[in-house]
Protein backbone atom coordinates (compact mmCIF):
# COMPACT_ATOMS: atom_id res chain seq x y z
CA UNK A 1 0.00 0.00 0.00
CA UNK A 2 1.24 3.21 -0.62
CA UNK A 3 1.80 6.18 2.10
CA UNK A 4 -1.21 8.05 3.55
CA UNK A 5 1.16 10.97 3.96
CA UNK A 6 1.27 11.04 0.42
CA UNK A 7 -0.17 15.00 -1.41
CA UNK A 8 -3.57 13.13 -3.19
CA UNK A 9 -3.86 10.42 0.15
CA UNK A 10 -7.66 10.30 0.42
CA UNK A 11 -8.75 11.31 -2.72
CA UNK A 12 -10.92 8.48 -4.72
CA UNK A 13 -10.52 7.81 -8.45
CA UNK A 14 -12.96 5.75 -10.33
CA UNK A 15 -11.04 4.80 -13.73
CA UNK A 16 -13.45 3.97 -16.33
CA UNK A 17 -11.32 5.03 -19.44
CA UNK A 18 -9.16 2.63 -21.75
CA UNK A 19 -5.85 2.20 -22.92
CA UNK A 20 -3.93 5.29 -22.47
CA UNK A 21 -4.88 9.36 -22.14
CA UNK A 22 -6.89 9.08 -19.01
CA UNK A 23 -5.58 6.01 -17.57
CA UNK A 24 -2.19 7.92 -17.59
CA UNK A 25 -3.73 10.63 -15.57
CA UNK A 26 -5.33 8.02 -12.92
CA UNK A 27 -1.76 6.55 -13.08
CA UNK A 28 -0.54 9.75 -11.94
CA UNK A 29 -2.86 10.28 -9.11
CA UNK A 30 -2.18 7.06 -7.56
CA UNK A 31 1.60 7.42 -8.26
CA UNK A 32 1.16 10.60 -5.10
CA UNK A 33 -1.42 8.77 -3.23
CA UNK A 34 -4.91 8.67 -4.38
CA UNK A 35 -7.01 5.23 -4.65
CA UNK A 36 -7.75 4.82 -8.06
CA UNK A 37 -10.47 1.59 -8.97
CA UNK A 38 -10.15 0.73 -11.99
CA UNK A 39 -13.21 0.17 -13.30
CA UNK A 40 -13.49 -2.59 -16.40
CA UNK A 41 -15.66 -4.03 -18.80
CA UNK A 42 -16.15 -7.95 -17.64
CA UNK A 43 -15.35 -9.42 -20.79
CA UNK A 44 -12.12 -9.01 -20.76
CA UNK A 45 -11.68 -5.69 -19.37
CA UNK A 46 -9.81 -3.00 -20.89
CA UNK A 47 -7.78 -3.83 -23.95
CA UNK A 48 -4.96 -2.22 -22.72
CA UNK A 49 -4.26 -5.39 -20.69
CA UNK A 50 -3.27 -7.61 -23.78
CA UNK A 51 -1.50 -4.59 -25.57
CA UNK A 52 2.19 -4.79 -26.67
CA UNK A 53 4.53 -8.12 -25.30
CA UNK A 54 2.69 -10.50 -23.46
CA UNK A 55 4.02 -12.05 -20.10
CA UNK A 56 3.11 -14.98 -18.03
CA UNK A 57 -0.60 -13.54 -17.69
CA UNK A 58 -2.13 -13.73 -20.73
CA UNK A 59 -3.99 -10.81 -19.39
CA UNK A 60 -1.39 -8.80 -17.98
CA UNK A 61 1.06 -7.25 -20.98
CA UNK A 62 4.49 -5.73 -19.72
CA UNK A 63 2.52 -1.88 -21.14
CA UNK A 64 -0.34 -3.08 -18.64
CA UNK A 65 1.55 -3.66 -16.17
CA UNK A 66 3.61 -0.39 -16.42
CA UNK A 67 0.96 2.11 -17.37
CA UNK A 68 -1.99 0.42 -14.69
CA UNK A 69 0.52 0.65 -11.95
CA UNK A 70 -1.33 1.36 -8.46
CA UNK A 71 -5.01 0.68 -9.07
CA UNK A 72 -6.97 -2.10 -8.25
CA UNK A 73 -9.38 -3.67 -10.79
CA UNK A 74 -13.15 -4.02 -10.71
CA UNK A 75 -15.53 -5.24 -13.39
CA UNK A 76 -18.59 -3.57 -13.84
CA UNK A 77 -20.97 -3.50 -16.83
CA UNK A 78 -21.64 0.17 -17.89
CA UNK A 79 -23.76 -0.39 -20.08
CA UNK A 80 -26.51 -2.44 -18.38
CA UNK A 81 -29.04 -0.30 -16.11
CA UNK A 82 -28.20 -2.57 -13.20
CA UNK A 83 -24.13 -1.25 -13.98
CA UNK A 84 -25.05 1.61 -14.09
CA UNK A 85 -26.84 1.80 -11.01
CA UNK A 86 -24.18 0.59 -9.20
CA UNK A 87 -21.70 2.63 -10.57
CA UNK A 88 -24.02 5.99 -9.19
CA UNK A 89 -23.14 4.07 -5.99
CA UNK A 90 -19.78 4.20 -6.73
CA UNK A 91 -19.47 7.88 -7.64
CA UNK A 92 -21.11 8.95 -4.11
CA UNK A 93 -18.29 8.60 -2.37
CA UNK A 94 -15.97 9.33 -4.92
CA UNK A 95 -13.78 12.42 -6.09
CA UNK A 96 -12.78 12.23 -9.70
CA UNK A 97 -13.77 10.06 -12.66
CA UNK A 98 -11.85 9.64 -15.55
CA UNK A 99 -12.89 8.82 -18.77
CA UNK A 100 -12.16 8.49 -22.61
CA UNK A 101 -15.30 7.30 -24.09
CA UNK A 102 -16.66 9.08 -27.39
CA UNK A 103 -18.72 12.10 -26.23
CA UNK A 104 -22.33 11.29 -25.45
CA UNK A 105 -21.43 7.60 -24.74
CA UNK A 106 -21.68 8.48 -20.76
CA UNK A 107 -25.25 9.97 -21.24
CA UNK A 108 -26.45 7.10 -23.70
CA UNK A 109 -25.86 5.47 -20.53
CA UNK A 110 -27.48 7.79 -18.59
CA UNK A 111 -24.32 8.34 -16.57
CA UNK A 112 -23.98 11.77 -17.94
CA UNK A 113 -22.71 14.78 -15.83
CA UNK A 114 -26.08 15.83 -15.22
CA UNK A 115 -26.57 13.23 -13.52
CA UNK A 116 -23.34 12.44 -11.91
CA UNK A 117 -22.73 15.73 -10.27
CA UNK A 118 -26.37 15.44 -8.70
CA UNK A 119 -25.48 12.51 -6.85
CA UNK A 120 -21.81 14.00 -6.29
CA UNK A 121 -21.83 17.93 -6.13
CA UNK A 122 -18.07 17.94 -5.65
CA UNK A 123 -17.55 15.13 -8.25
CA UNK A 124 -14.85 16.22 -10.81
CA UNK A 125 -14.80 14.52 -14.45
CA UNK A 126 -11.80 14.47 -16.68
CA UNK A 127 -13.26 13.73 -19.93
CA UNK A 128 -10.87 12.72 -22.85
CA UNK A 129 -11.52 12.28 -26.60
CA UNK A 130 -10.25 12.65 -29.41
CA UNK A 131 -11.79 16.39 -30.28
CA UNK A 132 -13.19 17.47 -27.30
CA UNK A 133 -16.60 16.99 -25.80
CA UNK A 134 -18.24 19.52 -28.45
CA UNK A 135 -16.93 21.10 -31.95
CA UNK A 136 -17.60 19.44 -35.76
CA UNK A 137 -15.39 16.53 -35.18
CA UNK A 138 -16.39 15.60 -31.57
CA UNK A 139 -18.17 12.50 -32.69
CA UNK A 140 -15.15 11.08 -34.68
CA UNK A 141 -12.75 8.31 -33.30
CA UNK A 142 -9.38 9.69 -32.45
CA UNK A 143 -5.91 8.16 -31.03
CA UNK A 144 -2.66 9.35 -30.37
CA UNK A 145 -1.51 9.09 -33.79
CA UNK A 146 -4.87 10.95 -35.00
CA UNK A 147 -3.83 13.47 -32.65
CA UNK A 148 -0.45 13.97 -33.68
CA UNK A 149 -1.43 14.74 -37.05
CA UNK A 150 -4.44 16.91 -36.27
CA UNK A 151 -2.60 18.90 -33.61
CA UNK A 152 0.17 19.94 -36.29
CA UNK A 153 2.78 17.95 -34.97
CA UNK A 154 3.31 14.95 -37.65
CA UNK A 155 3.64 17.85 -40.24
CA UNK A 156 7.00 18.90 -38.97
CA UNK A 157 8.42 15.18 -38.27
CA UNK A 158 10.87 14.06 -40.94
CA UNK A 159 12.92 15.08 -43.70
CA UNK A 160 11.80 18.20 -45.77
CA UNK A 161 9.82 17.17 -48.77
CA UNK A 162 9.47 13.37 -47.89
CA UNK A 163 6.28 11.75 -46.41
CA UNK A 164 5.85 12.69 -42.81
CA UNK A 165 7.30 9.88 -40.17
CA UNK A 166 5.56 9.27 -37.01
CA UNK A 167 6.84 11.53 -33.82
CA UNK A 168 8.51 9.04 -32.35
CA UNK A 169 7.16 5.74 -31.97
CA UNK A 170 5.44 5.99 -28.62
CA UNK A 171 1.79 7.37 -28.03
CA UNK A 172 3.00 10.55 -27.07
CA UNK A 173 0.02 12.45 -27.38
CA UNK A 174 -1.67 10.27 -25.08
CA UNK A 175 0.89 10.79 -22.55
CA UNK A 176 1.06 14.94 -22.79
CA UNK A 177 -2.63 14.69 -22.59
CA UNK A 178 -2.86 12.49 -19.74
CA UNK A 179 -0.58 15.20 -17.97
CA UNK A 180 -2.33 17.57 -18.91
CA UNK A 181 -5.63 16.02 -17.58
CA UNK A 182 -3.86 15.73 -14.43
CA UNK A 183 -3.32 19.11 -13.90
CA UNK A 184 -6.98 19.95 -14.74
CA UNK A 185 -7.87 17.74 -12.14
CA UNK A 186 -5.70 19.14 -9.62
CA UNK A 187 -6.59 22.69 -10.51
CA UNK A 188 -10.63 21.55 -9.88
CA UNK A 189 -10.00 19.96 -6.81
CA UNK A 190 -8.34 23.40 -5.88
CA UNK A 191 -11.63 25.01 -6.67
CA UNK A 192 -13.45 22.43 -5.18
CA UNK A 193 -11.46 22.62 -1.92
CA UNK A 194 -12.84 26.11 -2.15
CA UNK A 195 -16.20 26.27 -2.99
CA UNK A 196 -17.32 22.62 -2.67
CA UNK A 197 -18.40 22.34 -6.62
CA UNK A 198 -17.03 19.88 -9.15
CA UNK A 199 -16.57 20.30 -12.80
CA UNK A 200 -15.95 18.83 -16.42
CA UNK A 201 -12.21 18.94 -17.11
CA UNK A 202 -12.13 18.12 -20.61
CA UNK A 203 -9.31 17.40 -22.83
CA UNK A 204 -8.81 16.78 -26.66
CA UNK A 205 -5.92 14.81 -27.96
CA UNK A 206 -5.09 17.25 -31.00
CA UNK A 207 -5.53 20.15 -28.72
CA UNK A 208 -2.32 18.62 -26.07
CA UNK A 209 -0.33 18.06 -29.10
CA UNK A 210 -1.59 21.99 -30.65
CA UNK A 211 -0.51 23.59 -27.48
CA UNK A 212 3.21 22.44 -27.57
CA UNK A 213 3.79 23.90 -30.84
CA UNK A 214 6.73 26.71 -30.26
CA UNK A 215 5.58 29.67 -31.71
CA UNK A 216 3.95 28.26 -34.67
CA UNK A 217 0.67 29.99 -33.66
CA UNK A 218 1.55 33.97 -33.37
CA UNK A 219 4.23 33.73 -35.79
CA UNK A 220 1.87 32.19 -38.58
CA UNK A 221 -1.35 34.53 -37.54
CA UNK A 222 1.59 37.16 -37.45
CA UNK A 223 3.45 36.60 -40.78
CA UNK A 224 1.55 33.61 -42.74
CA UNK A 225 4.77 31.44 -42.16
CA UNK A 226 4.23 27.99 -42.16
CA UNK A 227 6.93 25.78 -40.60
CA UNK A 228 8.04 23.15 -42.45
CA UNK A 229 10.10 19.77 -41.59
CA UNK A 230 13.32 20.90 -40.46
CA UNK A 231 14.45 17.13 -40.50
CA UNK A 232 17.31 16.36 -38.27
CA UNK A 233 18.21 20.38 -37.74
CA UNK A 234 16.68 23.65 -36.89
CA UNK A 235 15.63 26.68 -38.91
CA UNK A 236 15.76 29.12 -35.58
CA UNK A 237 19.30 27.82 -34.54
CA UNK A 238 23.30 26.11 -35.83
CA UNK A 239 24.41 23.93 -35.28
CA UNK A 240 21.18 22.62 -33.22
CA UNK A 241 20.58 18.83 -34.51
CA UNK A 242 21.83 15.47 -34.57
CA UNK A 243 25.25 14.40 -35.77
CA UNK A 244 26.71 10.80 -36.54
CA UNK A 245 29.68 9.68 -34.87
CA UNK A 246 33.19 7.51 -36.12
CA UNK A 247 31.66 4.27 -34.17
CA UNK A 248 28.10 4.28 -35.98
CA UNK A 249 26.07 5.99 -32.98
CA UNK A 250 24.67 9.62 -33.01
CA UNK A 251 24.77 12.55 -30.76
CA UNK A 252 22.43 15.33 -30.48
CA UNK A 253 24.31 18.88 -30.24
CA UNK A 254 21.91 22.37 -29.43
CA UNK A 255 23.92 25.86 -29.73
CA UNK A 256 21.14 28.14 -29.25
CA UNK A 257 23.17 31.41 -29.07
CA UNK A 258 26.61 32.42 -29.84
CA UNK A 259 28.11 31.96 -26.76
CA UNK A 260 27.03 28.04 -27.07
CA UNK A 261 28.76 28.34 -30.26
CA UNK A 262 31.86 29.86 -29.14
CA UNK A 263 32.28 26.94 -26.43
CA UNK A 264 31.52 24.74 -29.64
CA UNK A 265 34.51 25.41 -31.09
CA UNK A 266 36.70 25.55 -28.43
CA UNK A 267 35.65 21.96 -28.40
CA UNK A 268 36.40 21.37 -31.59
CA UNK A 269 39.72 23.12 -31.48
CA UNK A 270 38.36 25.70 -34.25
CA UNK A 271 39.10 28.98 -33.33
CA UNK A 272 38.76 29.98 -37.05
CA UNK A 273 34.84 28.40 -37.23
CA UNK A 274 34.32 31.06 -34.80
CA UNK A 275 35.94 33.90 -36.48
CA UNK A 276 33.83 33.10 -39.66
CA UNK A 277 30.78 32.05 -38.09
CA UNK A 278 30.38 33.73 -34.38
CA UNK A 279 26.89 35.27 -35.10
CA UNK A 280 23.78 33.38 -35.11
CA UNK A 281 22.64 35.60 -37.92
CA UNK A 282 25.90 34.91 -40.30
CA UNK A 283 25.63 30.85 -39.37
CA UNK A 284 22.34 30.52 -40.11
CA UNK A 285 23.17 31.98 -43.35
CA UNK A 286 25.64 29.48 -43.92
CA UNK A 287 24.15 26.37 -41.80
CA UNK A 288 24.96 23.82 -45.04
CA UNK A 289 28.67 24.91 -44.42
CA UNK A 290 28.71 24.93 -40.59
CA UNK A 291 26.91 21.66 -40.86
CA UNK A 292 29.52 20.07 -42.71
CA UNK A 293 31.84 21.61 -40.66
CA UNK A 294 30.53 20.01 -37.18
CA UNK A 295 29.45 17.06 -39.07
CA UNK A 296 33.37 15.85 -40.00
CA UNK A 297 34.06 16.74 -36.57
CA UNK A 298 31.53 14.17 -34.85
CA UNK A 299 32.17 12.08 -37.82
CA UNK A 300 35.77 11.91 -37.03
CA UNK A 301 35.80 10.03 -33.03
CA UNK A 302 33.47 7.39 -31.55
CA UNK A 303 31.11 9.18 -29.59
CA UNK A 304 32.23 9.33 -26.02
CA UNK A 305 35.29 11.06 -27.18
CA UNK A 306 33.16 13.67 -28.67
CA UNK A 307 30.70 13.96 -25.73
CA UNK A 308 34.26 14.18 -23.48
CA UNK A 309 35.37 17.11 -25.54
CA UNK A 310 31.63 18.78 -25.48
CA UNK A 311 31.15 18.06 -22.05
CA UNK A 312 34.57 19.31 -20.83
CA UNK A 313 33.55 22.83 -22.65
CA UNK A 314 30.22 22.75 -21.51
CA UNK A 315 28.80 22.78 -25.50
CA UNK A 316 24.82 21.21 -24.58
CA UNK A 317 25.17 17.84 -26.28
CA UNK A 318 24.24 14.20 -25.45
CA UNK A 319 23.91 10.75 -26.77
CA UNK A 320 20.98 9.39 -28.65
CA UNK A 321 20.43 6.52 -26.55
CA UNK A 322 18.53 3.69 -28.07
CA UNK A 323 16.94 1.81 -24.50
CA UNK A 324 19.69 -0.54 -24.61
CA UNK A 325 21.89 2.84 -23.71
CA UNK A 326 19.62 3.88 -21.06
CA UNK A 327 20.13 0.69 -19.42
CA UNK A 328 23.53 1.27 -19.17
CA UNK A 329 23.47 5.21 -18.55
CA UNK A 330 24.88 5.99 -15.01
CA UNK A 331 22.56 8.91 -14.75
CA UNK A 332 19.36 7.09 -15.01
CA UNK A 333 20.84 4.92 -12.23
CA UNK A 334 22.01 7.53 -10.14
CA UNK A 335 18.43 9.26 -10.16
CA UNK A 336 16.39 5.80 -9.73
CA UNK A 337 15.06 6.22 -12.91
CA UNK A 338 13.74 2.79 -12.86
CA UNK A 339 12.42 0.50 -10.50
CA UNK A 340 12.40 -3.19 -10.25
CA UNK A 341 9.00 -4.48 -9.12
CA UNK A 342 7.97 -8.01 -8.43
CA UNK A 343 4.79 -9.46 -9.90
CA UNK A 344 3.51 -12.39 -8.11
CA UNK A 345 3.78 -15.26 -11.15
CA UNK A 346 5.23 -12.97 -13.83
CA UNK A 347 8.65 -12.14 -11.34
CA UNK A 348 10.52 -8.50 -11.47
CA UNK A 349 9.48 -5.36 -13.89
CA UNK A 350 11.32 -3.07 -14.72
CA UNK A 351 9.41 0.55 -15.17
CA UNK A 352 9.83 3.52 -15.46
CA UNK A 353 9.71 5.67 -11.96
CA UNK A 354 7.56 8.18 -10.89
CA UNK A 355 8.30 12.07 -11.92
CA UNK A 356 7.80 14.60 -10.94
CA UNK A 357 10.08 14.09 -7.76
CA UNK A 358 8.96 15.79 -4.56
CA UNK A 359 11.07 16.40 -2.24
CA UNK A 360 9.28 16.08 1.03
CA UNK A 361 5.97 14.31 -0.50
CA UNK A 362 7.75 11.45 -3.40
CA UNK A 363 5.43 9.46 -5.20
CA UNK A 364 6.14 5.78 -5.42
CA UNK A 365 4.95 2.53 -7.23
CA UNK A 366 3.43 0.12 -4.92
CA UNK A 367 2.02 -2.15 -7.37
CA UNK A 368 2.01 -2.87 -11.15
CA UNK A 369 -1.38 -3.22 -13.30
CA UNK A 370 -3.83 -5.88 -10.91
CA UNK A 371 -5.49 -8.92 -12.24
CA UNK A 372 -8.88 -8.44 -13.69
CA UNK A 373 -11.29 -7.82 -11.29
CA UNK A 374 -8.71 -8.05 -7.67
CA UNK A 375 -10.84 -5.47 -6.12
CA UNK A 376 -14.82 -7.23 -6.60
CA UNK A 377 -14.86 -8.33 -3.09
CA UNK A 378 -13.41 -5.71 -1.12
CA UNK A 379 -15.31 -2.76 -3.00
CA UNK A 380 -19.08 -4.30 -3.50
CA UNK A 381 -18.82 -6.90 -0.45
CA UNK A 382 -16.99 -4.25 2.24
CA UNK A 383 -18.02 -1.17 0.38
CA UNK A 384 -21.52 -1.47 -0.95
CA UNK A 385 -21.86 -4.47 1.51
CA UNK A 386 -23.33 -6.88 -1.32
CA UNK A 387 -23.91 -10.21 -0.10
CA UNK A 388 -21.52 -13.03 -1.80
CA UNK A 389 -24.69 -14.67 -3.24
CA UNK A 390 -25.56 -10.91 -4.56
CA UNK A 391 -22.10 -10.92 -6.04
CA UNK A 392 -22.88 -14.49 -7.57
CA UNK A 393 -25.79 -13.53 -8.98
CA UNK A 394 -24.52 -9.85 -10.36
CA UNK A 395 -21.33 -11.97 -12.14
CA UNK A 396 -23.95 -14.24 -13.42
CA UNK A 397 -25.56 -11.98 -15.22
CA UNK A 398 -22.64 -10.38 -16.79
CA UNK A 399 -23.14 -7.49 -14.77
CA UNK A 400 -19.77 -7.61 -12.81
């Protein structure tokens, strides 16, 4: 069990979402302390669970087990009136709900906020979709990838003038919008704290991705510029991009301003690139040239030669570590960047840990994603103080 002197101890999550977004927020929650219940569909329960490499548990997939870490599980039929009824049970005592269902799926259910906040004034609802709970496209299905290239951010990913590549092969916009539905609910239950009322937090997957755009926005309503795919460089800054080394690996290498520059070519032992080059203005000018320049440089030493030299001048570089270089990264060890959990049948687990780090109030992993359903007894028997043969009879019917 985790802490009860943890910053969200006390608070009550009711998980209803799938796969990723709001999960991630939930995740987050229970990472400082709340109780989150994951709440799942009894055939099978979320999808999520048999996503990505399987382990042991048929039903428990290494990205389950990572990304559910700290709930327990419950199944509960949503869409029956009976499961509904007993989630409105649920909700009384609860604080937040999260959930990622298309908009309008919650009311078809009659579970809509309506009718959630009158049993649970203070209740607060992150609701995440692909487009946001209203708007022309709120009815279409969207994922992380959809929301990537909505949002603007696929556009700018790859080489200029070549089909767009996927921003890195993770769901990130899942992840920033799980964040960001985390801070919505921890700004309502700020309000709530204060007034006693619960809201809607809702959150659109395009709209994360939209709102971590640089300055895309003004400069476009500004000057009509449209960015284009900078590939492995920068328009704004050189040399800012990645560089292969002598031993087949790559390094990434950011001189922002001049004086990054200067230290740059101290590095390099080139006072003369400095002479030619030493405003941003005049390199950017030339960036092809400097390019080439930096590029024969990197080109010329394995890569921890070159990160020695950059790091001794203090020129803002670092490896591009593949996981396999993570593993073996001193840093990541240093800072507990991962933690080794044991499953019971599956054995140890390596995730990632819990950020942000709080000094006096840490978050911590206490489990990793529960079996389906660990949770039935304790919540309807000791919580809602159904009978086992009431429990029998609800699983019967499909309803838990």
């Amino acid at each position: 069990m985790i802490e009860q002197n943890k910053p969200m101890a006390g608070i009550r999550v009711l998980d209803i979402a799938t796969f990723i977004a709001a999960p991630h927020a939930a995740s987050i929650l229970g990472e400082f302390g709340a109780e989150v219940i994951k709440v799942e569909n009894p055939k099978g329960g979320d999808p999520w669970r048999r996503f990505g490499t399987a382990t042991e548990d048929e039903d428990r997939s290494l990205a389950w087990l990572s990304e559910a870490r700290n709930k327990h599980s419950i199944t509960l039929n949503l869409k029956e009136p009976e499961g509904a009824e007993l989630f409105k049970r649920l909700v009384a005592d609860a604080d937040v709900v999260c959930e990622n269902f298309r908009p309008g799926t919650l009311e078809k259910w009659g579970l809509g906020w309506d009718v959630l906040s009158a049993i649970n004034p203070g209740l607060i609802v992150l609701r995440v979709s692909g487009y946001g709970q209203d708007g022309p496209y709120k009815d279409r299905p969207g994922f992380a990838r959809i929301g990537h290239a909505v949002g603007g951010l696929t556009y700018l990913s790859g080489l200029p003038g070549e089909i767009p590549v996927t921003p890195g092969s993770t769901s990130l916009g899942d992840y920033i919008t799980g964040m960001y539905g985390a801070i919505g609910v921890l700004m309502a239950l700020r309000h709530r704290d204060a007034t006693g009322r619960g809201q809607i937090v809702d959150m659109a997957l395009y709209a994360s991705v939209f709102r971590v755009l640089d300055e895309m926005v003004p400069r476009y309503a500004r000057t009509g510029h449209v960015r284009e795919p900078e590939g492995t460089g920068t328009v704004n800054a050189c040399p800012h991009g990645h560089f292969p080394c002598a031993d087949g690996t790559f390094m990434a290498i950011a001189c922002t301003t001049d004086k990054m520059f200067e230290r740059l070519c101290a590095a390099m032992q080139r006072p003369d690139l400095w002479d030619a080059y030493g405003d941003q203005k005049t390199r950017l000018a030339n960036a092809k040239t400097v390019i080439c320049e930096v590029t024969d440089w990197t080109s010329s030493m394995p890569r921890d030669e070159i990160m020695a030299r950059c790091v001794a001048n203090e020129v803002p570089s670092g490896p591009i570590n593949s996981v396999a270089d993570i593993f073996k990264d001193p840093h990541f060890e240093a800072r507990g960047d991962m933690l080794s959990v044991d499953v019971p049948g599956i054995g140890q687990v390596v995730v990632p840990a819990v950020y942000p780090r709080l000094s006096e109030t840490p978050g911590e992993v206490a489990t990793l994603g529960p079996t389906l359903g660990d949770a039935n007894d304790e919540v309807y028997g000791e919580r809602l103080g159904l009978s086992a043969e009431e429990r029998a009879e609800l699983a019967r019917k499909g309803i838990i």
